[in-house]
PDB file of N, CA and C in Angstrom:
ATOM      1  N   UNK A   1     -68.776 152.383  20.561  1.00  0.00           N
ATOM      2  CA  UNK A   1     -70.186 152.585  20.283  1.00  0.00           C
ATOM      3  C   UNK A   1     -71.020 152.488  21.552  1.00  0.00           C
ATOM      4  N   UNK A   2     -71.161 151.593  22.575  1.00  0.00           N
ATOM      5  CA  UNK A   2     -71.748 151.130  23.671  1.00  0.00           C
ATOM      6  C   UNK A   2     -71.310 152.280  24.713  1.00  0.00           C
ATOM      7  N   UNK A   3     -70.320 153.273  25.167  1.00  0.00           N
ATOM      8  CA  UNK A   3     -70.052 153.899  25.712  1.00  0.00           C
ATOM      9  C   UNK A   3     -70.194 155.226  25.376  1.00  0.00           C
ATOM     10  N   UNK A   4     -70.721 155.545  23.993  1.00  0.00           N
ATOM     11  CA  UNK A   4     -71.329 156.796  23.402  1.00  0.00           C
ATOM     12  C   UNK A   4     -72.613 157.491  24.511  1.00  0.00           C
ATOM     13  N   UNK A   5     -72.462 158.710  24.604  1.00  0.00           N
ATOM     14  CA  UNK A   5     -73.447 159.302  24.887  1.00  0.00           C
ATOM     15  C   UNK A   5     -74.139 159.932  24.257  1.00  0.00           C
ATOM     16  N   UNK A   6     -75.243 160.344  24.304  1.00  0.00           N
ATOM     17  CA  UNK A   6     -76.117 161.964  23.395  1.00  0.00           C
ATOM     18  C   UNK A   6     -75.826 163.134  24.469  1.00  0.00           C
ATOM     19  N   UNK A   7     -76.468 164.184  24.036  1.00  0.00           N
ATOM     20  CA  UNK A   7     -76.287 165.163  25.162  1.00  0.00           C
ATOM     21  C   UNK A   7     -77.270 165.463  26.425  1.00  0.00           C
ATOM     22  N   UNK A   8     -78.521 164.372  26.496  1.00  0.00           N
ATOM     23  CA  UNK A   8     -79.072 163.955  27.484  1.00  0.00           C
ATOM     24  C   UNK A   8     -78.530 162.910  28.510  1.00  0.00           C
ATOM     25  N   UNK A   9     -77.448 162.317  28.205  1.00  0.00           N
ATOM     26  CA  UNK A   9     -76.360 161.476  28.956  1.00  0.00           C
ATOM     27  C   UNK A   9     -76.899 160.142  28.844  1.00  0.00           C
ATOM     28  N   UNK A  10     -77.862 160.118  27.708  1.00  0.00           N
ATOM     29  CA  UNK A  10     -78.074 158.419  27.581  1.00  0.00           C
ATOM     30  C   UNK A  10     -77.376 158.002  26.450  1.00  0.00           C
ATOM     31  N   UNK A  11     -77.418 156.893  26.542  1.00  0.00           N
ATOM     32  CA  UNK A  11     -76.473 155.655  25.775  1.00  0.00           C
ATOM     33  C   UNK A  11     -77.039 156.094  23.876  1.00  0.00           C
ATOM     34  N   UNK A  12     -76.325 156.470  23.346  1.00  0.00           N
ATOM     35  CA  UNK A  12     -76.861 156.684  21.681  1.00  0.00           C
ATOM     36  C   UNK A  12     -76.929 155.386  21.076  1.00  0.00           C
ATOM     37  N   UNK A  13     -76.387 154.425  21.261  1.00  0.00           N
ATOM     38  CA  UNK A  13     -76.834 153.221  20.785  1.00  0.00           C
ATOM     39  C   UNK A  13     -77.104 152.175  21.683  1.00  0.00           C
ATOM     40  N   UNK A  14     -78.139 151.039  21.058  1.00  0.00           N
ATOM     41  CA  UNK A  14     -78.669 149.886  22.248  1.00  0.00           C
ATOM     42  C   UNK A  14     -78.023 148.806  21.770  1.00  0.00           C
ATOM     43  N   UNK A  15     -77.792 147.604  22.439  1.00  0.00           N
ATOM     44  CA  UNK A  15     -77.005 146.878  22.359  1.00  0.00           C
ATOM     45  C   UNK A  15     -77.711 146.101  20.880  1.00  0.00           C
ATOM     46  N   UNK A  16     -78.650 145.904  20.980  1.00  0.00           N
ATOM     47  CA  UNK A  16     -79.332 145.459  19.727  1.00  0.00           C
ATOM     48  C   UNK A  16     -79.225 146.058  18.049  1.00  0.00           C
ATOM     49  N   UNK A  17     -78.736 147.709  18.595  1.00  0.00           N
ATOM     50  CA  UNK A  17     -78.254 147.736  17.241  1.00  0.00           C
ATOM     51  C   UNK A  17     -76.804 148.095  16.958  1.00  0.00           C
ATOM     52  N   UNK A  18     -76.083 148.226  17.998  1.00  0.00           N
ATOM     53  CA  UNK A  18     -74.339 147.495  17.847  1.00  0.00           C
ATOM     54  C   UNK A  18     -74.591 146.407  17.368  1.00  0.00           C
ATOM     55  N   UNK A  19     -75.245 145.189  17.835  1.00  0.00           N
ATOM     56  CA  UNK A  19     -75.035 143.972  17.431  1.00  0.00           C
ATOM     57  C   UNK A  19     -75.274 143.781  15.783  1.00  0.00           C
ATOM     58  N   UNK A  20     -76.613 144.452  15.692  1.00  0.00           N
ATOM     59  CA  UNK A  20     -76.698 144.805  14.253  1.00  0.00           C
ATOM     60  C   UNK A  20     -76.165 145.200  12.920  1.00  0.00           C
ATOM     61  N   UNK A  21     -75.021 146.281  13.964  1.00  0.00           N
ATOM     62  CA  UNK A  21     -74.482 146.486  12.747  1.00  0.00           C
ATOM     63  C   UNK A  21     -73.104 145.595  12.562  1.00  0.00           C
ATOM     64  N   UNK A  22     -72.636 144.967  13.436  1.00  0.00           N
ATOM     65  CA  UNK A  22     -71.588 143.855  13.525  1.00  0.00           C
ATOM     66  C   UNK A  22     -72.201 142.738  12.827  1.00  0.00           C
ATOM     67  N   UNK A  23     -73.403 142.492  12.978  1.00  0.00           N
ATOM     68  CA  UNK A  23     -73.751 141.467  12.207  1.00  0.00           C
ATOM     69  C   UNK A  23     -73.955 139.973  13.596  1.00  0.00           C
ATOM     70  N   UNK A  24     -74.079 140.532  14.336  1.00  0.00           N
ATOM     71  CA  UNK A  24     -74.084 139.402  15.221  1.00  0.00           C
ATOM     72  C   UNK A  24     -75.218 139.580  16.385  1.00  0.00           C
ATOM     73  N   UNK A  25     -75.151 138.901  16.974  1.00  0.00           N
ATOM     74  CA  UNK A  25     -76.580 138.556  18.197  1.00  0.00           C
ATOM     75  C   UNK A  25     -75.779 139.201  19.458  1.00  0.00           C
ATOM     76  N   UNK A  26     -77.403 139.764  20.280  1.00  0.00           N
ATOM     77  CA  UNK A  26     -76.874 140.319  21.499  1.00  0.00           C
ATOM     78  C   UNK A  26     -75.465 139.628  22.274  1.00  0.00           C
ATOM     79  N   UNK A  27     -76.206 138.355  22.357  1.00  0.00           N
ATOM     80  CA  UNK A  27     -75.035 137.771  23.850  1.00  0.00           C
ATOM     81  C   UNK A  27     -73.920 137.960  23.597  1.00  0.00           C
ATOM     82  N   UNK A  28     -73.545 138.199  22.055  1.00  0.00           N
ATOM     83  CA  UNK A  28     -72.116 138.494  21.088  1.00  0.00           C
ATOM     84  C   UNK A  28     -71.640 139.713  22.080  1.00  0.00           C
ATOM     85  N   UNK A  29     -72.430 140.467  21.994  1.00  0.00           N
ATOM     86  CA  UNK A  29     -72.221 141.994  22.292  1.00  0.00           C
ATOM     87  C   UNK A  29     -72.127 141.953  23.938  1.00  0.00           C
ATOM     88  N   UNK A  30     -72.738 141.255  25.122  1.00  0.00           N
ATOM     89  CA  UNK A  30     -72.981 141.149  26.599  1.00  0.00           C
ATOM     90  C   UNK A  30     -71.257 140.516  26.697  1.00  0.00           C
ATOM     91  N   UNK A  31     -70.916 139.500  25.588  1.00  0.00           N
ATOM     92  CA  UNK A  31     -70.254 138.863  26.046  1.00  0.00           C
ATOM     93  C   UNK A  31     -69.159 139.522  25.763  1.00  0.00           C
ATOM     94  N   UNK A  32     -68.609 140.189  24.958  1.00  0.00           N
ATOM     95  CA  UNK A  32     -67.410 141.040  24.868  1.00  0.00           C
ATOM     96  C   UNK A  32     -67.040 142.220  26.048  1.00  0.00           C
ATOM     97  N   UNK A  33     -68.515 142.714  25.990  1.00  0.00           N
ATOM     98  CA  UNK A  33     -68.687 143.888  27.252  1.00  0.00           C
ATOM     99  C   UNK A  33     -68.365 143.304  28.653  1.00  0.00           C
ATOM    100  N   UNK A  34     -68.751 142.272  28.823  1.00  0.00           N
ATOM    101  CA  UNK A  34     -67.838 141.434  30.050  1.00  0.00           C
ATOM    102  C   UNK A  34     -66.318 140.804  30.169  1.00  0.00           C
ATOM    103  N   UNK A  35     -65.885 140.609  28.662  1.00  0.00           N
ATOM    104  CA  UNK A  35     -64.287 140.792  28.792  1.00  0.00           C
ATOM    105  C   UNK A  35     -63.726 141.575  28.692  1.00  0.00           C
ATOM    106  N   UNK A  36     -64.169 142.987  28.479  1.00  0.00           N
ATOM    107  CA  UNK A  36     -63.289 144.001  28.559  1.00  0.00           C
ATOM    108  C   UNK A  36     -63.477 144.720  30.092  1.00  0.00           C
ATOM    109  N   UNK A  37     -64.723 144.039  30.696  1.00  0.00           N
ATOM    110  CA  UNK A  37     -65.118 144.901  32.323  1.00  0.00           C
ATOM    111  C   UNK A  37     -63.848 144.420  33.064  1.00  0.00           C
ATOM    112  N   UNK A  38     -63.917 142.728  32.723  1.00  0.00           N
ATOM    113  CA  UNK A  38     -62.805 141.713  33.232  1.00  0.00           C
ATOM    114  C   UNK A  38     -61.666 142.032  33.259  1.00  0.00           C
ATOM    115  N   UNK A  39     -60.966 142.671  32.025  1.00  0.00           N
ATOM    116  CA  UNK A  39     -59.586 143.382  32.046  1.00  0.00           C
ATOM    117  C   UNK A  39     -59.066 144.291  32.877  1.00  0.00           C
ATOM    118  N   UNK A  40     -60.384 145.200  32.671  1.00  0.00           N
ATOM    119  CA  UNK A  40     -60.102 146.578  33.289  1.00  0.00           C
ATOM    120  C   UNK A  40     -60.057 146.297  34.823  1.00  0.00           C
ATOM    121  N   UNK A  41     -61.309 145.254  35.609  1.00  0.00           N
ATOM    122  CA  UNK A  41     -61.013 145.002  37.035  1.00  0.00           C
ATOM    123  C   UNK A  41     -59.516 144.334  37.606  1.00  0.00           C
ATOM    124  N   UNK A  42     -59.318 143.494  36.366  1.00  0.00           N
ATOM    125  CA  UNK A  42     -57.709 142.887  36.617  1.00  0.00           C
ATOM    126  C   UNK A  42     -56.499 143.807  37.000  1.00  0.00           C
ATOM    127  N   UNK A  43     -57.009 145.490  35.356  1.00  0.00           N
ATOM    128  CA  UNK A  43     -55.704 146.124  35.822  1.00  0.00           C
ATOM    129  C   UNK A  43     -55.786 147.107  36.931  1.00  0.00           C
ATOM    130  N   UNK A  44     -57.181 147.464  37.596  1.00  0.00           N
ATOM    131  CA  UNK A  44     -56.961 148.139  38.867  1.00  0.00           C
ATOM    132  C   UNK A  44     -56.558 147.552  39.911  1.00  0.00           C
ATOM    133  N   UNK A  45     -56.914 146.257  39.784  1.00  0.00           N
ATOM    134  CA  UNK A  45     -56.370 145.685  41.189  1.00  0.00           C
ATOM    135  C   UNK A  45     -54.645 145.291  41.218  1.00  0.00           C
ATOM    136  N   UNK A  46     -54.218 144.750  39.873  1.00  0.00           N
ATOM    137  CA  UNK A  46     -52.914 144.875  39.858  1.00  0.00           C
ATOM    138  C   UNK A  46     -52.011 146.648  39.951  1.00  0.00           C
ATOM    139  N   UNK A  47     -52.402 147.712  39.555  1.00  0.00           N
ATOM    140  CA  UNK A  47     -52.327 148.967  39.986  1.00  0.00           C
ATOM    141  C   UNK A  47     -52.920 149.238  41.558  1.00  0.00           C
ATOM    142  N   UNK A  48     -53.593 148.705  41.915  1.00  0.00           N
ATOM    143  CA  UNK A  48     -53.405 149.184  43.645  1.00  0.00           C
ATOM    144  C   UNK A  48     -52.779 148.206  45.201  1.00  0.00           C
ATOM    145  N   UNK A  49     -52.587 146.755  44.212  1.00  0.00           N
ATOM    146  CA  UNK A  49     -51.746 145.983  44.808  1.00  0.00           C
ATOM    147  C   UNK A  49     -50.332 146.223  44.605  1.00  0.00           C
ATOM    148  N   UNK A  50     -49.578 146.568  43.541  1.00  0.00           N
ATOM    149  CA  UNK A  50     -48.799 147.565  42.874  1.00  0.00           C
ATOM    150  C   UNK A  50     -48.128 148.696  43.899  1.00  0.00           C
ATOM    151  N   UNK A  51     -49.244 149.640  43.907  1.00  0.00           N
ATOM    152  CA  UNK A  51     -49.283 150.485  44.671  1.00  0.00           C
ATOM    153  C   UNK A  51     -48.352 150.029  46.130  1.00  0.00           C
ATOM    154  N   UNK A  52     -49.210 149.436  46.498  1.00  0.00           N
ATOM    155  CA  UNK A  52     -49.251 149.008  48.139  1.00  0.00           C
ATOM    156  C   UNK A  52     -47.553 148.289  48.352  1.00  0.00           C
ATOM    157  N   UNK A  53     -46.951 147.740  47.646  1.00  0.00           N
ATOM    158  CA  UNK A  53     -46.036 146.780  47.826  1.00  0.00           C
ATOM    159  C   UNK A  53     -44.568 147.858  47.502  1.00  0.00           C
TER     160      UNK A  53
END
């Protein structure tokens, strides 16, 4: 949902109403979106340390 676009290239939904429809409060929503940023920085750096070795 948070990574949706329209065809003006903005965001189709705001975090306020993801949260909404989950039923839960923003920071719910900030705070997931930061463990999945977290993952993804983990697996590039293990893919270009990877790389290198």
């Amino acid at each position: 949902m948070y990574e949706e676009t329209g065809p003006d290239g903005r965001r189709m939904n705001t975090v306020e109403q993801i949260a909404a429809e989950f039923g839960v409060a923003r920071p719910t929503i900030y705070r997931h979106l930061g463990v999945v940023v977290e993952h993804f920085r983990t697996a590039v750096v293990r893919f270009v340390l990877g790389k290198r070795r």
